[in-house]
PDB file of N, CA and C in Angstrom:
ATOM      1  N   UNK A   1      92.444 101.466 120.009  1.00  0.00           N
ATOM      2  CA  UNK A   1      92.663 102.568 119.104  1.00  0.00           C
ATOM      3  C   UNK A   1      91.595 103.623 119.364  1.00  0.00           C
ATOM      4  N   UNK A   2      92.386 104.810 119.504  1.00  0.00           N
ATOM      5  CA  UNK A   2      91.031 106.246 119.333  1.00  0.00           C
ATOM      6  C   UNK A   2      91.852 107.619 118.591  1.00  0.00           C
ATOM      7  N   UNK A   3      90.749 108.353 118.528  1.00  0.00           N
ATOM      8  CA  UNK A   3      91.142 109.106 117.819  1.00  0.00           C
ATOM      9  C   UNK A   3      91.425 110.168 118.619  1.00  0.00           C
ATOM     10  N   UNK A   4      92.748 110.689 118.503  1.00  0.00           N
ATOM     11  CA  UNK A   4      92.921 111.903 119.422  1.00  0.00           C
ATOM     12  C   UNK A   4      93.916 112.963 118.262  1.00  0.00           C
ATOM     13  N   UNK A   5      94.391 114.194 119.326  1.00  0.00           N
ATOM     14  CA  UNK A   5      94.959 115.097 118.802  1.00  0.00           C
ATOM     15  C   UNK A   5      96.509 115.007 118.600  1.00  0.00           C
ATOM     16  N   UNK A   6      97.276 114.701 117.366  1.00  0.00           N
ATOM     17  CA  UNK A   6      98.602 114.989 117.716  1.00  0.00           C
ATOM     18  C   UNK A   6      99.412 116.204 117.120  1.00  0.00           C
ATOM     19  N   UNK A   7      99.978 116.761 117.616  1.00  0.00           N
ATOM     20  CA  UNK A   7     101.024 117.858 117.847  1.00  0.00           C
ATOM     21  C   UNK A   7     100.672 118.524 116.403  1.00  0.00           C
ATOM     22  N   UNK A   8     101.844 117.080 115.951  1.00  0.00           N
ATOM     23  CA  UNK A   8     102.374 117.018 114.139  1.00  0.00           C
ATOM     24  C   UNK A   8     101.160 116.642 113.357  1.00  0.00           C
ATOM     25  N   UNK A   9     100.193 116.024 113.520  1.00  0.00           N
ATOM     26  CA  UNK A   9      99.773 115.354 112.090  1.00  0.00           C
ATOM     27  C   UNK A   9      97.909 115.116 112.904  1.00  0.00           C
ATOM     28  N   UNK A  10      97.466 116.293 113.872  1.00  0.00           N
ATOM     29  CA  UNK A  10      96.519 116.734 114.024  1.00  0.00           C
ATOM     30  C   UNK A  10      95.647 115.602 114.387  1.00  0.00           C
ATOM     31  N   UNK A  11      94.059 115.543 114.177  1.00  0.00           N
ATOM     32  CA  UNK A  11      93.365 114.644 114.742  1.00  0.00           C
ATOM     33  C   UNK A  11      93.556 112.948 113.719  1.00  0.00           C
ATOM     34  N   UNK A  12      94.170 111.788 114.558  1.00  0.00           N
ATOM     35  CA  UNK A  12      94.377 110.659 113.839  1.00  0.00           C
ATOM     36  C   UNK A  12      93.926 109.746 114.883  1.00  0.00           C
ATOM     37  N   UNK A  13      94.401 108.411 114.171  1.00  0.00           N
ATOM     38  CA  UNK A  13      94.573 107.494 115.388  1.00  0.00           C
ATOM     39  C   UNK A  13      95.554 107.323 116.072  1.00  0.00           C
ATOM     40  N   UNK A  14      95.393 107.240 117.548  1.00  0.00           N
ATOM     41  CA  UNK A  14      96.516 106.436 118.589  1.00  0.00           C
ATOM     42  C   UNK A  14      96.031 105.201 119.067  1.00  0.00           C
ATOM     43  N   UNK A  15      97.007 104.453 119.255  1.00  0.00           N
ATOM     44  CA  UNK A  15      96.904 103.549 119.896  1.00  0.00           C
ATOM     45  C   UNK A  15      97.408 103.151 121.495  1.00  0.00           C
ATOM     46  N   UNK A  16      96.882 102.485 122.333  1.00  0.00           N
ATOM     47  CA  UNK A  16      96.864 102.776 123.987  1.00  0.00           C
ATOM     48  C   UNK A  16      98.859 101.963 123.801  1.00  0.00           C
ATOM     49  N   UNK A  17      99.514 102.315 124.742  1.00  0.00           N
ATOM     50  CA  UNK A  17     101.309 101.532 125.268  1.00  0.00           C
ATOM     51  C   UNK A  17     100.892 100.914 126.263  1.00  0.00           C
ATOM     52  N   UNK A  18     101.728 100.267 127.063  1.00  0.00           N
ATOM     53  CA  UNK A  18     101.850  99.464 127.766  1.00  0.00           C
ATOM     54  C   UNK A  18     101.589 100.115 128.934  1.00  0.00           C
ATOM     55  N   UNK A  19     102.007 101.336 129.450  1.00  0.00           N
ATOM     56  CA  UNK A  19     101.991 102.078 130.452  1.00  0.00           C
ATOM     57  C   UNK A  19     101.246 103.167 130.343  1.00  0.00           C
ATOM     58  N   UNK A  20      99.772 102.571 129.411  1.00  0.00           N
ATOM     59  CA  UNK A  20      98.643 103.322 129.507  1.00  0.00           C
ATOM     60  C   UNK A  20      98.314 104.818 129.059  1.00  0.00           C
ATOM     61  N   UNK A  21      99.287 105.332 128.498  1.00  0.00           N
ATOM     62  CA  UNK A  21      99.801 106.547 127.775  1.00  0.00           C
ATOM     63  C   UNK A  21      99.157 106.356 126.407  1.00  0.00           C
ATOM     64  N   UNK A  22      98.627 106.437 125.272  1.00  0.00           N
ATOM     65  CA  UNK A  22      98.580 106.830 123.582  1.00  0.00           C
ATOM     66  C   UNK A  22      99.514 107.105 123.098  1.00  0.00           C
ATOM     67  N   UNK A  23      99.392 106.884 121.954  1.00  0.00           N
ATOM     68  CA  UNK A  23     100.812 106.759 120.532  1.00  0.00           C
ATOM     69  C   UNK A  23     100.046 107.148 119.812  1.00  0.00           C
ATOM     70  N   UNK A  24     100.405 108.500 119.337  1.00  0.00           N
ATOM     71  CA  UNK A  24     100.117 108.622 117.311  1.00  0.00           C
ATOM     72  C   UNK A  24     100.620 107.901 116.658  1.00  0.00           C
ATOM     73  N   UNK A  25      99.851 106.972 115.608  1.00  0.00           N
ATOM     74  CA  UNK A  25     100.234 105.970 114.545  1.00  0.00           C
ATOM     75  C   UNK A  25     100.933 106.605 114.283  1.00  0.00           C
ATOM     76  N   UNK A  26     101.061 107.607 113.397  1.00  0.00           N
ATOM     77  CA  UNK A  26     101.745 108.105 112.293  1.00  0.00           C
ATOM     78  C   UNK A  26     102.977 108.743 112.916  1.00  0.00           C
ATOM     79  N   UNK A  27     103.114 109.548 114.133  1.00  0.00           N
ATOM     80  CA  UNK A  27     104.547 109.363 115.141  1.00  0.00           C
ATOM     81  C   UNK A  27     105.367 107.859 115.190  1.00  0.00           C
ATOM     82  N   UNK A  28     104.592 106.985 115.348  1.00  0.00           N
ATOM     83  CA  UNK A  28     105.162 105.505 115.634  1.00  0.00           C
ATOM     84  C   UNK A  28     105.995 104.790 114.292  1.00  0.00           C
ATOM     85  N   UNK A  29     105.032 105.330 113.794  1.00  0.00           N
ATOM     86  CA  UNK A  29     105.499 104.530 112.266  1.00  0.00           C
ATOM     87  C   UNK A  29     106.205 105.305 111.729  1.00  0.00           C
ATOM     88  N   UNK A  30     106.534 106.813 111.450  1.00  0.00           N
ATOM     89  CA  UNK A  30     107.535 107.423 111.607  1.00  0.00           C
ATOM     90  C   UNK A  30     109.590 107.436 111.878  1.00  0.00           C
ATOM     91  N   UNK A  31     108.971 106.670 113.150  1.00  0.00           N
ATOM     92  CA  UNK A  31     110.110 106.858 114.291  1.00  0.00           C
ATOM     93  C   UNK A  31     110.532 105.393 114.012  1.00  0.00           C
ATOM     94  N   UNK A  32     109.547 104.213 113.590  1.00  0.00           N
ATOM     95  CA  UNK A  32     110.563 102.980 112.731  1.00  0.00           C
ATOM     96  C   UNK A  32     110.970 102.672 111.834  1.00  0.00           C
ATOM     97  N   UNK A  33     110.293 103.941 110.856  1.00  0.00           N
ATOM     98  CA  UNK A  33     111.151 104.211 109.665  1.00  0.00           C
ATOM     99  C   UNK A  33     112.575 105.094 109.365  1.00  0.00           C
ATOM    100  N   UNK A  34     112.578 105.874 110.433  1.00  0.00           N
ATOM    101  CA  UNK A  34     113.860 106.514 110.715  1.00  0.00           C
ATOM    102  C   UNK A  34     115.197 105.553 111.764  1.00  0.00           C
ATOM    103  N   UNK A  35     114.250 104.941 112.294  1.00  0.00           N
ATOM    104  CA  UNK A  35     115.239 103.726 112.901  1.00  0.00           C
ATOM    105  C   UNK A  35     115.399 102.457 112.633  1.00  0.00           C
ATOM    106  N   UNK A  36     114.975 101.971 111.531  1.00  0.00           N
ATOM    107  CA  UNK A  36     115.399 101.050 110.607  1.00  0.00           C
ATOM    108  C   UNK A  36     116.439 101.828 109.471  1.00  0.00           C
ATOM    109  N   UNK A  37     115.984 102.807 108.899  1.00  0.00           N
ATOM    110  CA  UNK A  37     117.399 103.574 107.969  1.00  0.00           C
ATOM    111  C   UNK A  37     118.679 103.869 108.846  1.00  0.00           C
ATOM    112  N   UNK A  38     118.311 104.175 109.872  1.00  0.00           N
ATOM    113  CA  UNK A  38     119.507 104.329 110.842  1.00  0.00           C
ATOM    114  C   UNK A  38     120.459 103.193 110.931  1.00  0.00           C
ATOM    115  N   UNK A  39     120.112 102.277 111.083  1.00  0.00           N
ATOM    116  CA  UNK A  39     120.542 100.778 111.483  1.00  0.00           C
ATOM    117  C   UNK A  39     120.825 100.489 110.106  1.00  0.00           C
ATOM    118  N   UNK A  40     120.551 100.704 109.349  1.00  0.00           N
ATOM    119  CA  UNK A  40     120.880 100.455 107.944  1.00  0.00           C
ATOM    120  C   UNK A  40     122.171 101.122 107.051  1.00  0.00           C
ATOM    121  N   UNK A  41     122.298 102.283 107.433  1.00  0.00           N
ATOM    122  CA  UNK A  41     123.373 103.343 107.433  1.00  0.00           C
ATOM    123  C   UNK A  41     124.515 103.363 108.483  1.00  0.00           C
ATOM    124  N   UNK A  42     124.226 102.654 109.593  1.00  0.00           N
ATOM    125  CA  UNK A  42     125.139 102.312 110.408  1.00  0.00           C
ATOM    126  C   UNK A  42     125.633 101.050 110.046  1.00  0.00           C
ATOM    127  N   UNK A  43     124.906 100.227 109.358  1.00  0.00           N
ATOM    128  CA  UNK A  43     125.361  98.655 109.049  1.00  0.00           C
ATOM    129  C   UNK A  43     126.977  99.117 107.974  1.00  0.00           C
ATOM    130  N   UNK A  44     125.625  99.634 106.783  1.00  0.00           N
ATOM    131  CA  UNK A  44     126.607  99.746 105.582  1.00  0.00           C
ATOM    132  C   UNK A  44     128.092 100.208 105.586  1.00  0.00           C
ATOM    133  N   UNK A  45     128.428 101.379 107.419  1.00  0.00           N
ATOM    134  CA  UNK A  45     129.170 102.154 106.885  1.00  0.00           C
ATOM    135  C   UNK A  45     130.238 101.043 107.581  1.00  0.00           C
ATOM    136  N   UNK A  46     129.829  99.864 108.740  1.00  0.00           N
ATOM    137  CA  UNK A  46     130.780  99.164 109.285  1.00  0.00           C
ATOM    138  C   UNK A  46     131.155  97.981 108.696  1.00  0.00           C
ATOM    139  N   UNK A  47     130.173  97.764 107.583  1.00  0.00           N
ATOM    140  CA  UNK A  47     130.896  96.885 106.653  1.00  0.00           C
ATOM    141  C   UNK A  47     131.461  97.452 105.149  1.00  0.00           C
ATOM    142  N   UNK A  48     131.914  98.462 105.322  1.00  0.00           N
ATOM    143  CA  UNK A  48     132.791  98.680 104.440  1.00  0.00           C
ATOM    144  C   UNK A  48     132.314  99.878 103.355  1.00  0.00           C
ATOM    145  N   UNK A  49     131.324 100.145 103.568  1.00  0.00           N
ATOM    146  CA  UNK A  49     130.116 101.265 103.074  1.00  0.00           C
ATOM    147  C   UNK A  49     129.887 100.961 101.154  1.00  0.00           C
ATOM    148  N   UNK A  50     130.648 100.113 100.713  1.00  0.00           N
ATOM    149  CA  UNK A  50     130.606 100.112  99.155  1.00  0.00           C
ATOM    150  C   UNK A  50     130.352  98.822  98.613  1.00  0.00           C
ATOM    151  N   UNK A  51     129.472  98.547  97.292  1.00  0.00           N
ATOM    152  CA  UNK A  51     129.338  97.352  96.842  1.00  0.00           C
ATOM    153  C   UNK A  51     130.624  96.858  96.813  1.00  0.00           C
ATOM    154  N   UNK A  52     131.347  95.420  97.174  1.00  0.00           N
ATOM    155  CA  UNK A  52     132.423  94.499  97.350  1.00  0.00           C
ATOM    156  C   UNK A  52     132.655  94.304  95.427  1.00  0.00           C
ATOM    157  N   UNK A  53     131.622  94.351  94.175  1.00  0.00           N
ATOM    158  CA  UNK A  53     131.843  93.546  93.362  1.00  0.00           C
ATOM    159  C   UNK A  53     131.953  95.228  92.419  1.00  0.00           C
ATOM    160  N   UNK A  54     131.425  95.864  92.628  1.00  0.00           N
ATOM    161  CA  UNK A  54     131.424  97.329  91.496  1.00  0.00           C
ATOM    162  C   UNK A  54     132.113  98.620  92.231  1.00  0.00           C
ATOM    163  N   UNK A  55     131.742  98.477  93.439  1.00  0.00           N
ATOM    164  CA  UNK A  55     132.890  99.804  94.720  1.00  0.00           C
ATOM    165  C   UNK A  55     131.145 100.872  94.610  1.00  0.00           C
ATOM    166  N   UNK A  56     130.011 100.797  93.823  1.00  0.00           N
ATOM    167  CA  UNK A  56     128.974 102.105  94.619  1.00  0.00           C
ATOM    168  C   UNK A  56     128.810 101.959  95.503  1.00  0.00           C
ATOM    169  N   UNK A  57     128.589 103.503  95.777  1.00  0.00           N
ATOM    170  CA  UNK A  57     128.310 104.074  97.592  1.00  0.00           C
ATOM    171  C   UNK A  57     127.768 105.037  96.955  1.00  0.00           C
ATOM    172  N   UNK A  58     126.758 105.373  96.465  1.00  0.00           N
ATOM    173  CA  UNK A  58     126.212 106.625  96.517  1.00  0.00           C
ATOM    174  C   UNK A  58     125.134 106.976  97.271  1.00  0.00           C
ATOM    175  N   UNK A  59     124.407 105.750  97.971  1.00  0.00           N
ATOM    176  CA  UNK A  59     123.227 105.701  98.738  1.00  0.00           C
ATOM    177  C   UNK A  59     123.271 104.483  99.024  1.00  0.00           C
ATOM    178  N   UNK A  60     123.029 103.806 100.674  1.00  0.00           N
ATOM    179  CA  UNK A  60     123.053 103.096 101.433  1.00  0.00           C
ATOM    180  C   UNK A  60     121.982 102.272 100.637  1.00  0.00           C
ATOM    181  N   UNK A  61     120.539 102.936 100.595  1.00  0.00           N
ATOM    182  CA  UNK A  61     119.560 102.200 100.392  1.00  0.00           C
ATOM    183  C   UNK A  61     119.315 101.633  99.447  1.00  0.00           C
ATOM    184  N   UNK A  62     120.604 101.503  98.354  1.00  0.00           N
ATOM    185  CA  UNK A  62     120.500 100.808  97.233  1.00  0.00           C
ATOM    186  C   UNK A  62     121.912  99.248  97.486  1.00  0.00           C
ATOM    187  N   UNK A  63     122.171  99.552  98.701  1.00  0.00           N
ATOM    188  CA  UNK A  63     123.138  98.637  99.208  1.00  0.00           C
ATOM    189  C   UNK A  63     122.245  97.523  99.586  1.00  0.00           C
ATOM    190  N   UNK A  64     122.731  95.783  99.493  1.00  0.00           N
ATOM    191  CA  UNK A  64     122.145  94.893 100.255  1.00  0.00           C
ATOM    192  C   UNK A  64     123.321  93.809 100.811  1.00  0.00           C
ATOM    193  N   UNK A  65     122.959  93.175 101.779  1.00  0.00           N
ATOM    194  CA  UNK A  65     123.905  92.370 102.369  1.00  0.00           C
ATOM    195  C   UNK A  65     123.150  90.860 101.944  1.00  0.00           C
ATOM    196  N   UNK A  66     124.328  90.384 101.274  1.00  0.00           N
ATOM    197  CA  UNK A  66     124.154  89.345 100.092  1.00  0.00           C
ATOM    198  C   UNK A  66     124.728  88.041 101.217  1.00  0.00           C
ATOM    199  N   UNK A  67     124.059  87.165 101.845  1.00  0.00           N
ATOM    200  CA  UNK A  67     124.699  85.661 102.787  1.00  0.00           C
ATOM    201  C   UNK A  67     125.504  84.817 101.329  1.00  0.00           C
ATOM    202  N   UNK A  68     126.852  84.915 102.324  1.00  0.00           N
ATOM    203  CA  UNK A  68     127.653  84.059 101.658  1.00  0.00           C
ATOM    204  C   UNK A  68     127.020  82.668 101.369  1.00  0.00           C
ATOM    205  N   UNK A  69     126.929  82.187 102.565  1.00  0.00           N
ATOM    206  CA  UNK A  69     125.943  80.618 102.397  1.00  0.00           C
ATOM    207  C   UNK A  69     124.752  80.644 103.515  1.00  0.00           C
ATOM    208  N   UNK A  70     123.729  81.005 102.041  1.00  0.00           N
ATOM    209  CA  UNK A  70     122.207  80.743 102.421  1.00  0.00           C
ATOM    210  C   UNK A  70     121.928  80.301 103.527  1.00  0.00           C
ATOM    211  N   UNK A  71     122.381  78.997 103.722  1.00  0.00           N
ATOM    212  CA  UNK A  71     121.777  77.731 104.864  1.00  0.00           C
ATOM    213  C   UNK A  71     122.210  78.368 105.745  1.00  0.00           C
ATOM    214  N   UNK A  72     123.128  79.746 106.207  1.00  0.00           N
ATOM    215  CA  UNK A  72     123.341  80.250 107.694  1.00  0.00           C
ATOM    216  C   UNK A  72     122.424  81.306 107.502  1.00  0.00           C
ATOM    217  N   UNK A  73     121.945  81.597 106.669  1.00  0.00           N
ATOM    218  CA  UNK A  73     120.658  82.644 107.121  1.00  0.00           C
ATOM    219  C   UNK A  73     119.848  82.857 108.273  1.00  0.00           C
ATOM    220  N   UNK A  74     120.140  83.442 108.676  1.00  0.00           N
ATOM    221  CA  UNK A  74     119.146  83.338 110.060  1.00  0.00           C
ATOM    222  C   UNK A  74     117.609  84.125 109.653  1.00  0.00           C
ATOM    223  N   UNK A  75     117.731  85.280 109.155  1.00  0.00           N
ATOM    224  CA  UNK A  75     116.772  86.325 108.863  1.00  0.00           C
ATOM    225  C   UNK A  75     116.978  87.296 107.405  1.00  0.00           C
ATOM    226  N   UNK A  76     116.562  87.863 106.588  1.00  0.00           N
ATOM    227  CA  UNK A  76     117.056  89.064 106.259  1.00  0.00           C
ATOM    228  C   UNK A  76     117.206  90.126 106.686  1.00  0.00           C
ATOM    229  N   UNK A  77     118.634  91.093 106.157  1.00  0.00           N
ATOM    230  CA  UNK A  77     118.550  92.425 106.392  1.00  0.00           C
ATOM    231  C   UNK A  77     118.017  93.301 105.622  1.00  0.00           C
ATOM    232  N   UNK A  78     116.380  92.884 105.525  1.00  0.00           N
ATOM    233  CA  UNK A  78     116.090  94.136 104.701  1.00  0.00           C
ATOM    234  C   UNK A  78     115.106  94.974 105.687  1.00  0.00           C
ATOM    235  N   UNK A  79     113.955  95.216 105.251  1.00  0.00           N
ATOM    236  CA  UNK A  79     112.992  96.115 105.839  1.00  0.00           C
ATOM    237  C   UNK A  79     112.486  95.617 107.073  1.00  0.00           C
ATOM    238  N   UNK A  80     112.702  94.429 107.246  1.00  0.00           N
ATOM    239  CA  UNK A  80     111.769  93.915 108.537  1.00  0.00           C
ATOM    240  C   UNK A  80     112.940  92.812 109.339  1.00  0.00           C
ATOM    241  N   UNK A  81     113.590  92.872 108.446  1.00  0.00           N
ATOM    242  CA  UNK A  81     114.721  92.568 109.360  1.00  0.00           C
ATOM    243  C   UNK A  81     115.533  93.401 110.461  1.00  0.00           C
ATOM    244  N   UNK A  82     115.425  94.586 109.776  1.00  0.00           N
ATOM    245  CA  UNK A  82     116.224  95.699 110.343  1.00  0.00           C
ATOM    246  C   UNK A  82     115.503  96.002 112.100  1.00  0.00           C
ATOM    247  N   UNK A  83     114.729  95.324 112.057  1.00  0.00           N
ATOM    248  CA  UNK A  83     113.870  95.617 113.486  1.00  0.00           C
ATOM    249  C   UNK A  83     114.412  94.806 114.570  1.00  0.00           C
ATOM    250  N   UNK A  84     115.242  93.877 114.429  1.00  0.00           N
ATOM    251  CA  UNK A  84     116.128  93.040 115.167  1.00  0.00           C
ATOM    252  C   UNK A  84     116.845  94.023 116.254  1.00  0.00           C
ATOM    253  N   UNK A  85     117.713  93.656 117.071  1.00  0.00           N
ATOM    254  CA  UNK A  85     118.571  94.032 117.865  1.00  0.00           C
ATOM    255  C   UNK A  85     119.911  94.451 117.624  1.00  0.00           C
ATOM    256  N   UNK A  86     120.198  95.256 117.417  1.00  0.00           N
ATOM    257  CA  UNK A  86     121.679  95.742 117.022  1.00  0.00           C
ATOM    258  C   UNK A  86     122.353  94.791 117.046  1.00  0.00           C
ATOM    259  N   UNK A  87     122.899  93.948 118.234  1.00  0.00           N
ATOM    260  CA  UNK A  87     123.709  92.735 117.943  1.00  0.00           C
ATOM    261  C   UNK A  87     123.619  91.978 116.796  1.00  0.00           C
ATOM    262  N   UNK A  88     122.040  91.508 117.059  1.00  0.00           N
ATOM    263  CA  UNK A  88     121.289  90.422 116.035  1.00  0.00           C
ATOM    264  C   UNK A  88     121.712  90.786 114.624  1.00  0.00           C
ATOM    265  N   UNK A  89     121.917  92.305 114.330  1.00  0.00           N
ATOM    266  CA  UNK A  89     122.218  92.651 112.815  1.00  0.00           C
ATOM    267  C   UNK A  89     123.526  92.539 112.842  1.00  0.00           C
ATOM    268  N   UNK A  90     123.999  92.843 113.684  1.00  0.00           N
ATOM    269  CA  UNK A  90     125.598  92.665 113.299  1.00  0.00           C
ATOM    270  C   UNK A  90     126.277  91.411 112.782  1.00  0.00           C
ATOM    271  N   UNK A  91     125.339  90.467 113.708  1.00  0.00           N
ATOM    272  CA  UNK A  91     125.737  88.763 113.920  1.00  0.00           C
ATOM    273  C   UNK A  91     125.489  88.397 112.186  1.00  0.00           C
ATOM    274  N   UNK A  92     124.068  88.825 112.094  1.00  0.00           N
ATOM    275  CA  UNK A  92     124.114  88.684 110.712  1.00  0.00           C
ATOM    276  C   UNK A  92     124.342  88.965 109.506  1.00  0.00           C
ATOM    277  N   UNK A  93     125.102  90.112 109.375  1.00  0.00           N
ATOM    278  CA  UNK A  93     125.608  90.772 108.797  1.00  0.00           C
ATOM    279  C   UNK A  93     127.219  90.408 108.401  1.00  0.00           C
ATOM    280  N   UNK A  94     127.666  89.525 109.699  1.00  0.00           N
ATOM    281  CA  UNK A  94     129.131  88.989 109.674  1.00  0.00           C
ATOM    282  C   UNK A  94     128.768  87.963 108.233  1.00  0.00           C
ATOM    283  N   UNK A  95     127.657  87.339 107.758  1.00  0.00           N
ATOM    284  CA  UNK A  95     127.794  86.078 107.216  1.00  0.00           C
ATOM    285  C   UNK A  95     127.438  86.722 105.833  1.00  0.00           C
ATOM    286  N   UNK A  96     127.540  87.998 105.659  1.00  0.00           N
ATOM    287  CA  UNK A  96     127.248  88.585 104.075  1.00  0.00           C
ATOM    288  C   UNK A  96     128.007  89.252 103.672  1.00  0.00           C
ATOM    289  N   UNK A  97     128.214  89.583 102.777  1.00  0.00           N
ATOM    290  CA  UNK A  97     129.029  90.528 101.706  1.00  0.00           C
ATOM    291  C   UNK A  97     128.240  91.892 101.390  1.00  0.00           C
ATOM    292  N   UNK A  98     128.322  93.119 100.956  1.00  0.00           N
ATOM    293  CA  UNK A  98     128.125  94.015 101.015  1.00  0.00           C
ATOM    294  C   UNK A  98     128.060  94.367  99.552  1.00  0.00           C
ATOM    295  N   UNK A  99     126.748  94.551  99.057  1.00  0.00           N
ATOM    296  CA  UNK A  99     126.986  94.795  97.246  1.00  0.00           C
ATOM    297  C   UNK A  99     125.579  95.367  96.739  1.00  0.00           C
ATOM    298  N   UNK A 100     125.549  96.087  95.526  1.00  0.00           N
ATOM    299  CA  UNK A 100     124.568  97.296  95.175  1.00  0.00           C
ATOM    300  C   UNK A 100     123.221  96.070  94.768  1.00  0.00           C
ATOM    301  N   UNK A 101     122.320  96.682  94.755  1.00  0.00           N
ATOM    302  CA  UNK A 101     121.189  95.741  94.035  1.00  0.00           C
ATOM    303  C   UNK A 101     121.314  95.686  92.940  1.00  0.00           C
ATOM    304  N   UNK A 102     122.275  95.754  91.518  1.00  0.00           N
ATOM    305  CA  UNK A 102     122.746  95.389  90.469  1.00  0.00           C
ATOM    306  C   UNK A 102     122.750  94.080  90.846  1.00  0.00           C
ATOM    307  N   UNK A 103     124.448  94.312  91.134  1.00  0.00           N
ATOM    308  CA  UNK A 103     124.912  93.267  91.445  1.00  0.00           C
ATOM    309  C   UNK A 103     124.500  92.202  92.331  1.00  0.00           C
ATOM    310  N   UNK A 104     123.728  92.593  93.132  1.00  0.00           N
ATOM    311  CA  UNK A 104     123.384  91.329  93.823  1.00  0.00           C
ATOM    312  C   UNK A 104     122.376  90.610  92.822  1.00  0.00           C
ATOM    313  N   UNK A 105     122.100  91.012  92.322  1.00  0.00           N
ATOM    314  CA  UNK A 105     120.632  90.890  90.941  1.00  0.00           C
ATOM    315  C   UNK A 105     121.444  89.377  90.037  1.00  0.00           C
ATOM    316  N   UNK A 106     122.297  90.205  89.736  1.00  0.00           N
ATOM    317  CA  UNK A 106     123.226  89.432  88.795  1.00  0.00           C
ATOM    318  C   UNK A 106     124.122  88.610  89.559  1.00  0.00           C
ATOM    319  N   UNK A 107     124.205  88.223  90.989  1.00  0.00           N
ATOM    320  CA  UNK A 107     124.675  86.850  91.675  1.00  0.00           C
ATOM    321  C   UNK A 107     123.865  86.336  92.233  1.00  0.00           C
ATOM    322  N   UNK A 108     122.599  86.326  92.250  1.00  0.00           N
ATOM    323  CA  UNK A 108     121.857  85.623  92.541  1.00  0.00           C
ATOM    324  C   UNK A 108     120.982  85.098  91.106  1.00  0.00           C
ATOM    325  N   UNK A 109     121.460  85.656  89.782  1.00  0.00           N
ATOM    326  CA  UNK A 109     120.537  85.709  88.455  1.00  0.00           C
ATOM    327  C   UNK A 109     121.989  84.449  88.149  1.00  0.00           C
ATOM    328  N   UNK A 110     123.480  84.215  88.998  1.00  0.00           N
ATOM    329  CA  UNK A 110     124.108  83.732  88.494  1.00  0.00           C
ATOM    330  C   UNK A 110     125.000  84.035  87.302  1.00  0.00           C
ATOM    331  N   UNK A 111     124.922  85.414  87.137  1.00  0.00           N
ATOM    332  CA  UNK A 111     125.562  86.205  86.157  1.00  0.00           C
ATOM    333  C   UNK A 111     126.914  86.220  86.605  1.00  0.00           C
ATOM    334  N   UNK A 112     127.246  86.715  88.350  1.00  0.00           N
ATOM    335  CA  UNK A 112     128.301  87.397  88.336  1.00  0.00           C
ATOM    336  C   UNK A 112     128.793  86.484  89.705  1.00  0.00           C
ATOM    337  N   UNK A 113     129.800  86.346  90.094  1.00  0.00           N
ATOM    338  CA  UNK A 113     130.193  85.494  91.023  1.00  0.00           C
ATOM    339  C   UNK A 113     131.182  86.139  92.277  1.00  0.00           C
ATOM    340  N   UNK A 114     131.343  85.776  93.184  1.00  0.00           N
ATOM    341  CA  UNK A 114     131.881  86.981  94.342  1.00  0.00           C
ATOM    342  C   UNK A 114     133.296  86.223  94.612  1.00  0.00           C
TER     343      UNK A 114
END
């Protein structure tokens, strides 16, 4: 890590890549927060874009993909899941249902049943 100049967000830290070049943190971390929402907004809209148990869609990021049965869990799709491989989300994504954080609240609280 050193401190150098970037473009956007002026004197910070970078950190050295693989091919000996620097990274602005704050570019980096940036660019996996815009590509985890990406992947997230692309998930939602191919599984059906709306909670399965109430029909909201007003914002992706209040969407979660609920595993039918736990024991095939491989990972979650939430924040650090989303860093997987496009396939990898898809694969896992086949084994969930698509529903608002209400509702998932209330089937996993055992309130509401799918």
């Amino acid at each position: 890590m050193m401190l150098r100049t970037c473009k956007q967000h002026g004197e910070t830290k970078h950190f050295p890549r693989p091919d000996g070049a620097f990274r602005c943190g704050k570019c980096a971390s940036g660019w996996v927060i815009r590509n985890r929402r990406t992947k997230k907004e692309k998930l939602v809209a191919m599984f059906g874009g709306k909670c399965v148990v109430c029909g909201y869609k007003k914002y992706a990021g209040a969407l979660d993909f609920h595993h039918k049965n736990p024991k095939d869990k491989s990972f979650a799709l939430s924040v650090k899941g989303l860093s997987y491989s496009w396939d990898s989300l898809v694969q896992e994504a086949k084994k969930c249902v698509l529903v608002c954080k209400n509702c998932h609240t209330e089937i996993e609280a055992k309130i509401t049943t799918l």
